[in-house]
N, C-alpha and C. Protein backbone atom coordinates (compact mmCIF):
# COMPACT_ATOMS: atom_id res chain seq x y z
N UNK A 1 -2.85 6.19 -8.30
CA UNK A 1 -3.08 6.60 -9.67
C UNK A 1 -4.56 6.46 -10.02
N UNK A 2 -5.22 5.12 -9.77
CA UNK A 2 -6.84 5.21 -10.04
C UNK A 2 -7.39 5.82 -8.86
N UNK A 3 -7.16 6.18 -7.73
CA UNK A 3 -7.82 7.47 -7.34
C UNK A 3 -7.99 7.99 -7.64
N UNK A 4 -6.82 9.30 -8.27
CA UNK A 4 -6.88 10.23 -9.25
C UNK A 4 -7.35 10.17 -10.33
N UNK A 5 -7.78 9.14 -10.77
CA UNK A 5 -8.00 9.36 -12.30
C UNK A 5 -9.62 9.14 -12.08
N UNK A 6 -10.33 8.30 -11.10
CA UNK A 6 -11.84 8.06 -11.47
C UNK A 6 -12.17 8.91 -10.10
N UNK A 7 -11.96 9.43 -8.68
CA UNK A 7 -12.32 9.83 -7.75
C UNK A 7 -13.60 11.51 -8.00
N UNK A 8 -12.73 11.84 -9.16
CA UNK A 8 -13.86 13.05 -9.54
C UNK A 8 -15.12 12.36 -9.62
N UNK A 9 -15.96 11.30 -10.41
CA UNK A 9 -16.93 10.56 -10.13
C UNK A 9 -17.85 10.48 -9.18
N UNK A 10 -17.31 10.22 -8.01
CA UNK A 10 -17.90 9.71 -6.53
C UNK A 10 -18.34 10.95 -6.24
N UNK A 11 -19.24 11.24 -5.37
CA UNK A 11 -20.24 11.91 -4.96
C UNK A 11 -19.05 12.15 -3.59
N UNK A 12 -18.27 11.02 -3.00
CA UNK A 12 -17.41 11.58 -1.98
C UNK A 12 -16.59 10.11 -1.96
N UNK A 13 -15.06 10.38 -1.43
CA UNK A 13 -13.72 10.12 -1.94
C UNK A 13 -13.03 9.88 -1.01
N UNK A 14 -11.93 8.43 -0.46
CA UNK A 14 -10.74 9.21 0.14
C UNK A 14 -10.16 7.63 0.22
N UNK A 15 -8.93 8.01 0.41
CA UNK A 15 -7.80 6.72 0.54
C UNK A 15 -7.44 6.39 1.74
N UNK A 16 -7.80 5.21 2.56
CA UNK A 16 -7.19 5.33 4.36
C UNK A 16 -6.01 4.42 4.32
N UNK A 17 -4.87 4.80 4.67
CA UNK A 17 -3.51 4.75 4.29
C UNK A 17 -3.34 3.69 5.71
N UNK A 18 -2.46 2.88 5.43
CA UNK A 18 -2.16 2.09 6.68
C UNK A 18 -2.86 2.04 7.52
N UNK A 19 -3.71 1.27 7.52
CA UNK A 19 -5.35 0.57 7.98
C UNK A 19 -4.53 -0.06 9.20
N UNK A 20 -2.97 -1.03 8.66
CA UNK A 20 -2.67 -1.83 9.77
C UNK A 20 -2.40 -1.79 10.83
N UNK A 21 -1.73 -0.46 10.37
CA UNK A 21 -0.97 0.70 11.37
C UNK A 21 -1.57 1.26 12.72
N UNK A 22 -3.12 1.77 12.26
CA UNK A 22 -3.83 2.03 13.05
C UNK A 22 -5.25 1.53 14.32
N UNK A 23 -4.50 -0.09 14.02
CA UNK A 23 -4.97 -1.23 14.66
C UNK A 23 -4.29 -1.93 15.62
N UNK A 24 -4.97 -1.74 16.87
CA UNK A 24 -4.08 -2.62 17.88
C UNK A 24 -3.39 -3.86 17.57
N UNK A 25 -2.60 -4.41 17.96
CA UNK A 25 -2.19 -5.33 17.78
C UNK A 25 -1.39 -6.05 19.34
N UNK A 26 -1.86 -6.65 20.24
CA UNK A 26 -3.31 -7.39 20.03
C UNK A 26 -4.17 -6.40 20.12
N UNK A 27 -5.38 -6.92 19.56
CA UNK A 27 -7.05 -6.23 19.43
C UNK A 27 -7.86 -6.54 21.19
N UNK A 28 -7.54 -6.26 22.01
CA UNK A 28 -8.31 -6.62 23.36
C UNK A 28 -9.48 -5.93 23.10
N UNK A 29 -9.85 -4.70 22.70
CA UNK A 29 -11.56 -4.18 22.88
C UNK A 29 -11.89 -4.15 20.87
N UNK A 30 -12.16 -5.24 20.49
CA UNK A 30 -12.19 -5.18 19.24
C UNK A 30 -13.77 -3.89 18.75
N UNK A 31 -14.66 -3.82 19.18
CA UNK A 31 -15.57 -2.61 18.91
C UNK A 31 -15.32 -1.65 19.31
N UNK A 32 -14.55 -1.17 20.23
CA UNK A 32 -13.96 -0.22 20.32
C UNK A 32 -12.91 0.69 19.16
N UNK A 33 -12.27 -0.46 18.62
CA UNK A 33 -10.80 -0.31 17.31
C UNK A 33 -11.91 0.02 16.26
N UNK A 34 -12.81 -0.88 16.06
CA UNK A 34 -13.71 -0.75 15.17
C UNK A 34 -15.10 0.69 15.29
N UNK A 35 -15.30 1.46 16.45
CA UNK A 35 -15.20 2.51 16.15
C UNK A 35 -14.76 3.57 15.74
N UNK A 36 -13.55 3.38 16.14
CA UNK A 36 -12.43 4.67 16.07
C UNK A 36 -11.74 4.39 14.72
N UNK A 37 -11.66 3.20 14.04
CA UNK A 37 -11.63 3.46 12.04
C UNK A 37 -13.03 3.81 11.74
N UNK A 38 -13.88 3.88 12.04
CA UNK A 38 -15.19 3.98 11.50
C UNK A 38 -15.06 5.86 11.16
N UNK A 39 -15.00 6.33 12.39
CA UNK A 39 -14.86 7.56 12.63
C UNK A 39 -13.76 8.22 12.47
N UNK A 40 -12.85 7.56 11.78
CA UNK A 40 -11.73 7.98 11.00
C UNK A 40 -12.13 7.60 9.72
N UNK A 41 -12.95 6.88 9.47
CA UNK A 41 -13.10 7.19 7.59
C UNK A 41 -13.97 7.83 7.61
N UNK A 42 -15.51 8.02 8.44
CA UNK A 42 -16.21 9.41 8.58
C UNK A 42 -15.69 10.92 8.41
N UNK A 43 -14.08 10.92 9.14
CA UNK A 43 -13.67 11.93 9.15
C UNK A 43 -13.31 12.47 7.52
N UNK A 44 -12.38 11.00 7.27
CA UNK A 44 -11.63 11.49 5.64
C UNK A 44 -12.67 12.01 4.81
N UNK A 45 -13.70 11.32 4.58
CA UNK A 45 -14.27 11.05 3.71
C UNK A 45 -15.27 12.23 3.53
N UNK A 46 -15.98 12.75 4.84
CA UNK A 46 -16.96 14.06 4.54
C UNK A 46 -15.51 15.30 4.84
N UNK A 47 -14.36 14.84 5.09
CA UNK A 47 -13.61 16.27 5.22
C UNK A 47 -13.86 16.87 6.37
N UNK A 48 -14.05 16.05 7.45
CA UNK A 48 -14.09 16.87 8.91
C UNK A 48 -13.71 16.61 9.77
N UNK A 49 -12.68 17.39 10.81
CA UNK A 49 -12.25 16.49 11.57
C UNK A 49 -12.50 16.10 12.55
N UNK A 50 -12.33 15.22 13.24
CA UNK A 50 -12.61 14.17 14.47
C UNK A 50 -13.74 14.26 14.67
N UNK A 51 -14.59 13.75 13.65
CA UNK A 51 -16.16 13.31 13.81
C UNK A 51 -16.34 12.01 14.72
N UNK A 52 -17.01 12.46 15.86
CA UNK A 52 -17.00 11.23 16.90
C UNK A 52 -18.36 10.53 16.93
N UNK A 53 -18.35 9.52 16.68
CA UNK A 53 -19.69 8.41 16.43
C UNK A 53 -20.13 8.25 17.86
N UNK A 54 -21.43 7.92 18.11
CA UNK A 54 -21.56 6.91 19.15
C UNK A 54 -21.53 5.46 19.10
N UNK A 55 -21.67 5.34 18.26
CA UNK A 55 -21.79 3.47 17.71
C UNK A 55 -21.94 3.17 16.40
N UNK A 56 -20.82 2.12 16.46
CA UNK A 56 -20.92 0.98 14.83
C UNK A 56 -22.42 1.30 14.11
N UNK A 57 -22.20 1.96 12.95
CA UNK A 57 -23.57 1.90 11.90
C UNK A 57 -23.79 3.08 11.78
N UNK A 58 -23.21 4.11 12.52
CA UNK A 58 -23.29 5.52 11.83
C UNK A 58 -22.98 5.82 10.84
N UNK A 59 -21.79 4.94 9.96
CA UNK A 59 -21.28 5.20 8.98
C UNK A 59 -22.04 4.92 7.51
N UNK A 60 -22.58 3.62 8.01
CA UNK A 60 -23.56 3.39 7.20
C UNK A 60 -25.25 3.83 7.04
N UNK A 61 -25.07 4.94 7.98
CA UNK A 61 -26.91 5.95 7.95
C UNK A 61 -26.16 6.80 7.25
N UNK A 62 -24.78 6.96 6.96
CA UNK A 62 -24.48 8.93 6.96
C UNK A 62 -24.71 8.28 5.20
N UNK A 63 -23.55 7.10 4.79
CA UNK A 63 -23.30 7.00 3.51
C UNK A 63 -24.32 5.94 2.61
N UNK A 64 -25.32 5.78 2.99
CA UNK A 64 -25.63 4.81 2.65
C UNK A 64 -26.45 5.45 1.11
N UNK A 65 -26.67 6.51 1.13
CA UNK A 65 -27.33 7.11 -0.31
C UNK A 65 -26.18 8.27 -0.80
N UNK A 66 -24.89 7.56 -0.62
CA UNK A 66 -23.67 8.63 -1.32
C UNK A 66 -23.37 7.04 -1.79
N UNK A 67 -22.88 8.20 -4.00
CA UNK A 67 -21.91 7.09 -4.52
C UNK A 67 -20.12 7.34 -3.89
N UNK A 68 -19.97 6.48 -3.50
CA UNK A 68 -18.76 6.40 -2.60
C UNK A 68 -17.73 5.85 -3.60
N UNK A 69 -16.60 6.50 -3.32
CA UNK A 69 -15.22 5.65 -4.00
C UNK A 69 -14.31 5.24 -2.60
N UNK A 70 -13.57 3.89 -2.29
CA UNK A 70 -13.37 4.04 -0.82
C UNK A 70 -12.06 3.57 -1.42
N UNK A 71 -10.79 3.58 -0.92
CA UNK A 71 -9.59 2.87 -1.08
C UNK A 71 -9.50 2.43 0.49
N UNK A 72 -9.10 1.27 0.69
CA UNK A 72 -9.04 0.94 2.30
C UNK A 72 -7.17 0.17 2.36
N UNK A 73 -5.85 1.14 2.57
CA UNK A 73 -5.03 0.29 2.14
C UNK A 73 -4.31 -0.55 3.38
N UNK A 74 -3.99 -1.57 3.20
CA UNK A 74 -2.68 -1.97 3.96
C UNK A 74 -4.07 -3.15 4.97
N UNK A 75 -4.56 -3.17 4.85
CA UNK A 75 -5.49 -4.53 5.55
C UNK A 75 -5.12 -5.77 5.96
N UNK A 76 -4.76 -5.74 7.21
CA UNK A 76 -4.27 -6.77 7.48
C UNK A 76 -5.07 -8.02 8.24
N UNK A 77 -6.37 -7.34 9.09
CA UNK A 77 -7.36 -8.22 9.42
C UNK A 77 -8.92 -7.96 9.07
N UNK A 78 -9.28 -9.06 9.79
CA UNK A 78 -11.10 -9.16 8.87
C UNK A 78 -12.18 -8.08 9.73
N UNK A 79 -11.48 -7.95 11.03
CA UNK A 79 -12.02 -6.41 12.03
C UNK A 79 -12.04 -5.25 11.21
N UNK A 80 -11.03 -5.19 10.42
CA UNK A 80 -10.76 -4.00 9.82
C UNK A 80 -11.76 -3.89 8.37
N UNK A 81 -12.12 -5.06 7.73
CA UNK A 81 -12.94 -4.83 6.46
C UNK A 81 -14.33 -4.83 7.06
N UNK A 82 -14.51 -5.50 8.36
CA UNK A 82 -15.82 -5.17 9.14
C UNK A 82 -16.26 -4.13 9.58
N UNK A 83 -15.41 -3.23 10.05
CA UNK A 83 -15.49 -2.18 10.53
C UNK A 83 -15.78 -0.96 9.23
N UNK A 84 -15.39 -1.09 8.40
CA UNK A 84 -15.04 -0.13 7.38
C UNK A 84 -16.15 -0.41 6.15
N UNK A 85 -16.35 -1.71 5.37
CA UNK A 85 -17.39 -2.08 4.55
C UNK A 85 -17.50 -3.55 4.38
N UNK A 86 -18.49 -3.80 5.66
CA UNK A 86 -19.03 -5.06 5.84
C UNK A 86 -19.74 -4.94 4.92
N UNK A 87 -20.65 -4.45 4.48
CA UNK A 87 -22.38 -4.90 3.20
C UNK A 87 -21.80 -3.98 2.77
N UNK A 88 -22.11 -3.84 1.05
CA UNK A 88 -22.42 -2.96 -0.03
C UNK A 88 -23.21 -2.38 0.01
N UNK A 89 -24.08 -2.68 0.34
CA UNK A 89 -25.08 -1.70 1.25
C UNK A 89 -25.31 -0.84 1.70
N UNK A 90 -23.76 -0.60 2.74
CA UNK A 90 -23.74 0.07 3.86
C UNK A 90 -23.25 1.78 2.79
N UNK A 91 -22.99 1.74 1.30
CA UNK A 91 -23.31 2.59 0.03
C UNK A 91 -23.91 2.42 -0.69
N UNK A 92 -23.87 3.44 -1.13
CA UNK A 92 -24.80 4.20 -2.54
C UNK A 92 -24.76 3.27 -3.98
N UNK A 93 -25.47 2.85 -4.71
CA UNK A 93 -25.48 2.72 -6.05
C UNK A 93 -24.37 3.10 -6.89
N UNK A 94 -23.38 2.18 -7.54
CA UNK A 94 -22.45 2.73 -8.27
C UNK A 94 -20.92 3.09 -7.33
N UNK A 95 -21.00 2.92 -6.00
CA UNK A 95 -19.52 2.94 -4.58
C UNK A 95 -19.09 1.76 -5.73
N UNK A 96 -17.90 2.01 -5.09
CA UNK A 96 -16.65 0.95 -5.73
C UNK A 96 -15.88 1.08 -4.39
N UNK A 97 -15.65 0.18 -3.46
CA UNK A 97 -14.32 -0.33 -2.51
C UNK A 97 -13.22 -0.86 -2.65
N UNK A 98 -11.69 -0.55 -2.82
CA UNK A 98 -10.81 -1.18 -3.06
C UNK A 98 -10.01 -1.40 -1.82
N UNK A 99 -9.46 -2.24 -1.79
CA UNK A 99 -9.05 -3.36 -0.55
C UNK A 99 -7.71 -3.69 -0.84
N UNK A 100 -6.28 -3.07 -0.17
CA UNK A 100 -4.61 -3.64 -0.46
C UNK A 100 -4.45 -4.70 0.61
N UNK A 101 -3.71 -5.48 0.50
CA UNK A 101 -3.44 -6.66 1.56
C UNK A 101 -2.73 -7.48 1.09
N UNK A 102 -2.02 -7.95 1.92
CA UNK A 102 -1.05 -8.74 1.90
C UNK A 102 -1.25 -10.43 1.55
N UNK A 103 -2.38 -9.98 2.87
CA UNK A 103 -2.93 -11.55 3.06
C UNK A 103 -4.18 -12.12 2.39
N UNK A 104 -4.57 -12.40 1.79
CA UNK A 104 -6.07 -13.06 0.41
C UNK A 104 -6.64 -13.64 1.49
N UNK A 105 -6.18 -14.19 2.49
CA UNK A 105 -6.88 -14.88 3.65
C UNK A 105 -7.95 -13.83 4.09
N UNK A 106 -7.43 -13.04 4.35
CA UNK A 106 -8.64 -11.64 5.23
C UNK A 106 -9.79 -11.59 3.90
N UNK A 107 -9.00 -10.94 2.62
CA UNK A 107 -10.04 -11.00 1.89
C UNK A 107 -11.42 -12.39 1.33
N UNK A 108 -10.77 -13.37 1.33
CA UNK A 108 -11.64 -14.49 1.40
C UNK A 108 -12.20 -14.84 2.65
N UNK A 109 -12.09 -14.88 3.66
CA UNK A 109 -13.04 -14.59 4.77
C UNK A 109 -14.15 -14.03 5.34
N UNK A 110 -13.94 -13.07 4.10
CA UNK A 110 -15.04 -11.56 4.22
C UNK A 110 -16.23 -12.17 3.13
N UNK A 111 -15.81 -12.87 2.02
CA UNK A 111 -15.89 -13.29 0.55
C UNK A 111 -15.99 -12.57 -0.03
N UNK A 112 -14.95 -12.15 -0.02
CA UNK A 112 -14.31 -11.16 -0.78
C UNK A 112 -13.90 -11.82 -2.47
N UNK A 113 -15.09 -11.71 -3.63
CA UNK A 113 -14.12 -13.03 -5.05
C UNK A 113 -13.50 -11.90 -5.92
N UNK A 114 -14.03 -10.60 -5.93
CA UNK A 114 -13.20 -9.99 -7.02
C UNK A 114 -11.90 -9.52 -6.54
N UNK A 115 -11.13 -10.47 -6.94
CA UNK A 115 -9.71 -10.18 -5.96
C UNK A 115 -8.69 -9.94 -7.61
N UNK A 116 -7.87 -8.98 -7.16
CA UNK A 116 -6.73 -8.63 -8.15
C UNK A 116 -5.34 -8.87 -8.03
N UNK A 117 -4.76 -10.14 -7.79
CA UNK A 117 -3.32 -10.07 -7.46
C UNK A 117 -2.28 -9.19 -8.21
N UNK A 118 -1.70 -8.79 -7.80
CA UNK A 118 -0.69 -7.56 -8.16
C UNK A 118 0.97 -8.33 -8.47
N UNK A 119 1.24 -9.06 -9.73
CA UNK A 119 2.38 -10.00 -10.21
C UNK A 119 3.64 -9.06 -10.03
N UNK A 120 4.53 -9.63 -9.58
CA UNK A 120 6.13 -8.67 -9.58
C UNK A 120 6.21 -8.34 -11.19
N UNK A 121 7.25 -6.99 -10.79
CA UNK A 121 7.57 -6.53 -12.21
C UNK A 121 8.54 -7.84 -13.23
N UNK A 122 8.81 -7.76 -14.39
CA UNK A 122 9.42 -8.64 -15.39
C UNK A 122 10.59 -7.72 -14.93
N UNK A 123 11.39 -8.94 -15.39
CA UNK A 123 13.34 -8.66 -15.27
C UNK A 123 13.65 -7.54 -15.71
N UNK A 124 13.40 -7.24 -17.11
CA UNK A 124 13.32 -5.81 -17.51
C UNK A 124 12.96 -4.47 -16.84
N UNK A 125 11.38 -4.98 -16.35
CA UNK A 125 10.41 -3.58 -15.54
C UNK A 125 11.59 -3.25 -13.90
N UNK A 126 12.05 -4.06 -13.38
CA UNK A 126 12.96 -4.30 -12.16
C UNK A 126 13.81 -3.42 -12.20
N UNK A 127 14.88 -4.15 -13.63
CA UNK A 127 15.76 -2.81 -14.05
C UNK A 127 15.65 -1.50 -14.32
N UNK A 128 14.19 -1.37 -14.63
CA UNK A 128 14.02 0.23 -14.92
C UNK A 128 13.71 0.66 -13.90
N UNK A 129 12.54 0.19 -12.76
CA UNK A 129 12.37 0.63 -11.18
C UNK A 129 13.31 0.89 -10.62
N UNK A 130 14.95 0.09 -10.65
CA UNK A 130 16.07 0.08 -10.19
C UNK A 130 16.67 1.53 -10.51
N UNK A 131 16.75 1.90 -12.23
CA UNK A 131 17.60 2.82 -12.67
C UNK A 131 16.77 3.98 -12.60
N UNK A 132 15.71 3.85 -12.40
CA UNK A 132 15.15 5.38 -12.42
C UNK A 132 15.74 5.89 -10.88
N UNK A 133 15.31 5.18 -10.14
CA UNK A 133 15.98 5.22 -8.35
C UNK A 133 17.15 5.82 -8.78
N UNK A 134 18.10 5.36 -9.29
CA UNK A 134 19.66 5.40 -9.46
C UNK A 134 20.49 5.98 -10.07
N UNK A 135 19.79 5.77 -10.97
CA UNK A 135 20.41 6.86 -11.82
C UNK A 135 19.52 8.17 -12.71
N UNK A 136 18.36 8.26 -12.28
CA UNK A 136 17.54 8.68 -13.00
C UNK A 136 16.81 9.13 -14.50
N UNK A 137 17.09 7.95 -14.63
CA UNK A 137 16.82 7.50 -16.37
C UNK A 137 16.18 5.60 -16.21
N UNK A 138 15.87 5.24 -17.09
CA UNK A 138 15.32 3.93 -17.25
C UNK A 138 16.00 3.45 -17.67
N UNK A 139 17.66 3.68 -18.03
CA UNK A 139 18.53 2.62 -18.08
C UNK A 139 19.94 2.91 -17.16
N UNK A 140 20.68 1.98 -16.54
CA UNK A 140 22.08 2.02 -16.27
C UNK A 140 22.92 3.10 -17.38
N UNK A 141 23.14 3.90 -16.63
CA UNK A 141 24.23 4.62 -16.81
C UNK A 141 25.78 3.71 -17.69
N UNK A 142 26.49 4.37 -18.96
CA UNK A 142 27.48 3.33 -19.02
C UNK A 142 28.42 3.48 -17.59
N UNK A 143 28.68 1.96 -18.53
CA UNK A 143 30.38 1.19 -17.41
C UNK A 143 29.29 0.43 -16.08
N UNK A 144 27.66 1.13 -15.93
CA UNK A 144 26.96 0.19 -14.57
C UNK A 144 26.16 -0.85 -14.63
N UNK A 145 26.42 -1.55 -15.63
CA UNK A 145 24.81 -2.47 -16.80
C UNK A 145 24.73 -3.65 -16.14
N UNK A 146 26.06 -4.34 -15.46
CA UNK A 146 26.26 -5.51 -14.44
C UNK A 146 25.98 -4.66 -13.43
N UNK A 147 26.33 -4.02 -12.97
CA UNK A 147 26.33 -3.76 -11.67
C UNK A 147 25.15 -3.63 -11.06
N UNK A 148 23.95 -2.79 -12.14
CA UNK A 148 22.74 -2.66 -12.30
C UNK A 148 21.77 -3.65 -11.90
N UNK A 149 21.79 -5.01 -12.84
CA UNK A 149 21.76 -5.99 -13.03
C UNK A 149 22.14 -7.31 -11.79
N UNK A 150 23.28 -6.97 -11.03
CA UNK A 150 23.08 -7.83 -9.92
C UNK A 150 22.51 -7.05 -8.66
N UNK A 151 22.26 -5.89 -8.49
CA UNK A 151 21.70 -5.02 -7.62
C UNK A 151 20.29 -5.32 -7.51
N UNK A 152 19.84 -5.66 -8.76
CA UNK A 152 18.54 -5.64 -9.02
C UNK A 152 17.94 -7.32 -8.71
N UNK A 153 18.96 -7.90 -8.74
CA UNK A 153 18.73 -9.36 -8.54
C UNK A 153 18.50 -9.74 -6.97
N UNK A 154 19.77 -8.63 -6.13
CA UNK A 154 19.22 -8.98 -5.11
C UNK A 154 18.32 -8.48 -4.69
N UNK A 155 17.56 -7.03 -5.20
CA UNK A 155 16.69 -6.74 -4.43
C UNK A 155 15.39 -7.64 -4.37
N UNK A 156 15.50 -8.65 -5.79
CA UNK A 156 14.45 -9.86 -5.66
C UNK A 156 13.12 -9.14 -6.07
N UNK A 157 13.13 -8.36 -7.31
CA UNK A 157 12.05 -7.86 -8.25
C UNK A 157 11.09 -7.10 -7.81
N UNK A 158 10.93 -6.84 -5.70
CA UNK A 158 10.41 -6.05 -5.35
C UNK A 158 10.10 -4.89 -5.25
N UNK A 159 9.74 -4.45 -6.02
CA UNK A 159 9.52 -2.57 -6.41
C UNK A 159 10.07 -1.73 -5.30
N UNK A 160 9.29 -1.75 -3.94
CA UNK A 160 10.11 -0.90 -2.93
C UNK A 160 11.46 -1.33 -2.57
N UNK A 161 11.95 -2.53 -2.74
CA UNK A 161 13.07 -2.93 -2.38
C UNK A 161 14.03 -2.13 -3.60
N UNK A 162 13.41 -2.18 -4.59
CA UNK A 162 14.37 -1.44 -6.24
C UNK A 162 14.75 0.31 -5.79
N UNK A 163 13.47 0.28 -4.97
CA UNK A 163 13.31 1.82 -4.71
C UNK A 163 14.28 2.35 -3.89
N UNK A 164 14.90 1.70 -3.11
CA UNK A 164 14.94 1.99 -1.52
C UNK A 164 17.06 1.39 -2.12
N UNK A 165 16.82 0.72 -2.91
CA UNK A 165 18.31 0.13 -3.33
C UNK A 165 19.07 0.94 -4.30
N UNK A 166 18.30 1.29 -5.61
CA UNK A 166 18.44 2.75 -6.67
C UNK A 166 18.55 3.86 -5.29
N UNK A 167 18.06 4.32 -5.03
CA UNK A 167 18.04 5.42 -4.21
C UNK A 167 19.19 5.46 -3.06
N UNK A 168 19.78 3.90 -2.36
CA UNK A 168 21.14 4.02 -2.14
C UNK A 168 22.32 4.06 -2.66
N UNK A 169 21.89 3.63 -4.03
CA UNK A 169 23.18 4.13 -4.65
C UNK A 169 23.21 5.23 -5.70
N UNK A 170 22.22 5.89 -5.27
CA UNK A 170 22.22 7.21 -6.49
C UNK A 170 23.34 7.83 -6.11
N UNK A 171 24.04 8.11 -6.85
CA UNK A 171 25.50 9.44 -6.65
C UNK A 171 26.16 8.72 -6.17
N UNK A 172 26.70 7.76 -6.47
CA UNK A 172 28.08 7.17 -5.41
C UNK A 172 28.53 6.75 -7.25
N UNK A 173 29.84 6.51 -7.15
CA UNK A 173 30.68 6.17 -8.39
C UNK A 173 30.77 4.65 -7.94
N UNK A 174 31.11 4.52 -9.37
CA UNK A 174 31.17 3.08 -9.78
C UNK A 174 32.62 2.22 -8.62
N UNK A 175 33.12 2.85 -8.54
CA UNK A 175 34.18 2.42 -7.52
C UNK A 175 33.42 2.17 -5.92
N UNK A 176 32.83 3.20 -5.55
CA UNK A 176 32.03 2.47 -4.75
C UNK A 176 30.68 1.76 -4.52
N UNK A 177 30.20 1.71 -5.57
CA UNK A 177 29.36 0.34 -5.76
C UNK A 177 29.99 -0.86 -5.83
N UNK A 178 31.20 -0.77 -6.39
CA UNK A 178 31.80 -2.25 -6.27
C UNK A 178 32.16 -2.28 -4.94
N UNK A 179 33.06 -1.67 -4.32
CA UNK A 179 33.18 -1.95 -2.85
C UNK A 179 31.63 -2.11 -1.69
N UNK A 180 30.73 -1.51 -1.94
CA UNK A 180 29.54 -1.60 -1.54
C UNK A 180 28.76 -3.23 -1.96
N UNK A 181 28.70 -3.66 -3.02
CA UNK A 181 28.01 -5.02 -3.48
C UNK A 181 28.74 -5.89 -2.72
N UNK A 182 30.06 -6.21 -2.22
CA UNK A 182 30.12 -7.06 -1.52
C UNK A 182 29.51 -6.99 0.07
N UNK A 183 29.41 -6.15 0.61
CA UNK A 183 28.94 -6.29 2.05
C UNK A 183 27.07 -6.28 1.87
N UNK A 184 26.57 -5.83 0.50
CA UNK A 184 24.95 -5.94 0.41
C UNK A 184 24.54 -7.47 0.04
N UNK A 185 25.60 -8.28 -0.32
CA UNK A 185 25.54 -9.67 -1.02
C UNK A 185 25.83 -10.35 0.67
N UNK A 186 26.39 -10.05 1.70
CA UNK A 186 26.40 -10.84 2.40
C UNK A 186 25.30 -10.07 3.73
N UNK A 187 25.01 -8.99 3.88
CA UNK A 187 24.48 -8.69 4.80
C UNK A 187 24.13 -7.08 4.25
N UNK A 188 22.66 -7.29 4.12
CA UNK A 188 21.94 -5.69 3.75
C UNK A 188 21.84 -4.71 4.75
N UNK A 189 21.82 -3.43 4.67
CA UNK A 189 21.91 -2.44 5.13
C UNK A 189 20.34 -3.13 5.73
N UNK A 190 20.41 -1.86 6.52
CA UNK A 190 19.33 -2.40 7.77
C UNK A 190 18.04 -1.67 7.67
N UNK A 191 18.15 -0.60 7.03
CA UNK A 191 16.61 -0.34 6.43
C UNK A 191 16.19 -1.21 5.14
N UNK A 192 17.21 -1.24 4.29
CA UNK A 192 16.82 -2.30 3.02
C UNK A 192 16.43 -3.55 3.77
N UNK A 193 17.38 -3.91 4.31
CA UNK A 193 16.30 -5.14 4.97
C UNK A 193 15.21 -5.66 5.60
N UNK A 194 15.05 -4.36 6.21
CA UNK A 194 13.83 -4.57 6.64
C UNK A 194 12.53 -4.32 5.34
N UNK A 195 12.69 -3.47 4.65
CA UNK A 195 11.92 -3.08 4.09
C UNK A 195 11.91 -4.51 2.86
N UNK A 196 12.51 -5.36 2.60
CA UNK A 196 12.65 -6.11 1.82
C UNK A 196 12.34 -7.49 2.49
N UNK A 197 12.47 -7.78 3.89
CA UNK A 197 11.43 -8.54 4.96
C UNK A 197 10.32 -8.26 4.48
């Protein structure tokens, strides 16, 4: 959403989607990993594809006098904020970098202080994440207001978990949600669970 809304701004733009994803795990040639995101946000970012670097710091000669907007999401290690925007520097006057992660560890390592924790939704906001999934409205459907309500409890206030739980029970009748809540109360379907891991 604040992509869209401030990205017109930046002189040049782009969101790199599962940072984690695209990181060895283990890291055995760590400058190596750290070229090949380099030259994957080279790519997003001027709009070209498979721009091939020769070495760490190209990124920062190409951008270093562009105001940059960067989203870097899903960050799971400190290779990865190295590779991508070690110095402020390495942009233009007025770049803004935003950084998703799980872990505050990576980001404080880097010293990283303007940090934004992202609080679960309120009991209320849950239920509506839940019923829009589900029923597609922001409230329980009548005769489903419990049913709603303990669905939402187990998904444990996690937005994708609301998502992924509304969305299994969109279109099924109230008869089988009740037969359904008992086997999700003792053992979740196996994508919800994972996704709620």
């Amino acid at each position: 959403f604040l992509f869209n809304k401030v990205s017109s701004n930046f002189q040049l733009s782009t969101i790199m989607v599962n940072i984690k994803g695209c990181y060895p795990r283990p890291c055995l040639d760590e400058y190596n990993a750290q070229l090949q995101l380099q030259s994957q946000m080279l790519s997003q970012i001027i709009n070209q594809k498979d721009i091939a670097i020769p070495h760490l710091g190209v990124a920062q000669e190409r951008l270093k006098e562009k105001k940059v907007f960067l989203v870097l999401d899903d960050v799971d290690r400190l290779g990865q904020i190295v590779a991508l925007a070690k110095e402020t520097q390495w942009f233009g006057p007025g770049s803004r970098i935003i950084i998703t992660t799980e872990d505050l560890r990576v980001l404080k390592a880097h010293g990283i202080n303007h940090i934004y924790q992202v609080d679960f939704p309120s009991a209320d906001e849950a239920l509506e994440i839940f019923c829009i999934n589900a029923f597609g409205q922001k409230s329980p459907k009548t005769g489903f207001t419990e049913l709603a309500y303990e669905v939402t409890f187990l998904a444990g206030k996690l937005p994708l978990g609301l998502k992924v739980m509304g969305s299994y029970f969109r279109g099924m009748s109230k008869q089988e949600w009740t037969r359904s809540l008992p086997k999700l109360r003792s053992r979740l379907d196996g994508e919800i669970e994972s996704i709620l891991k």
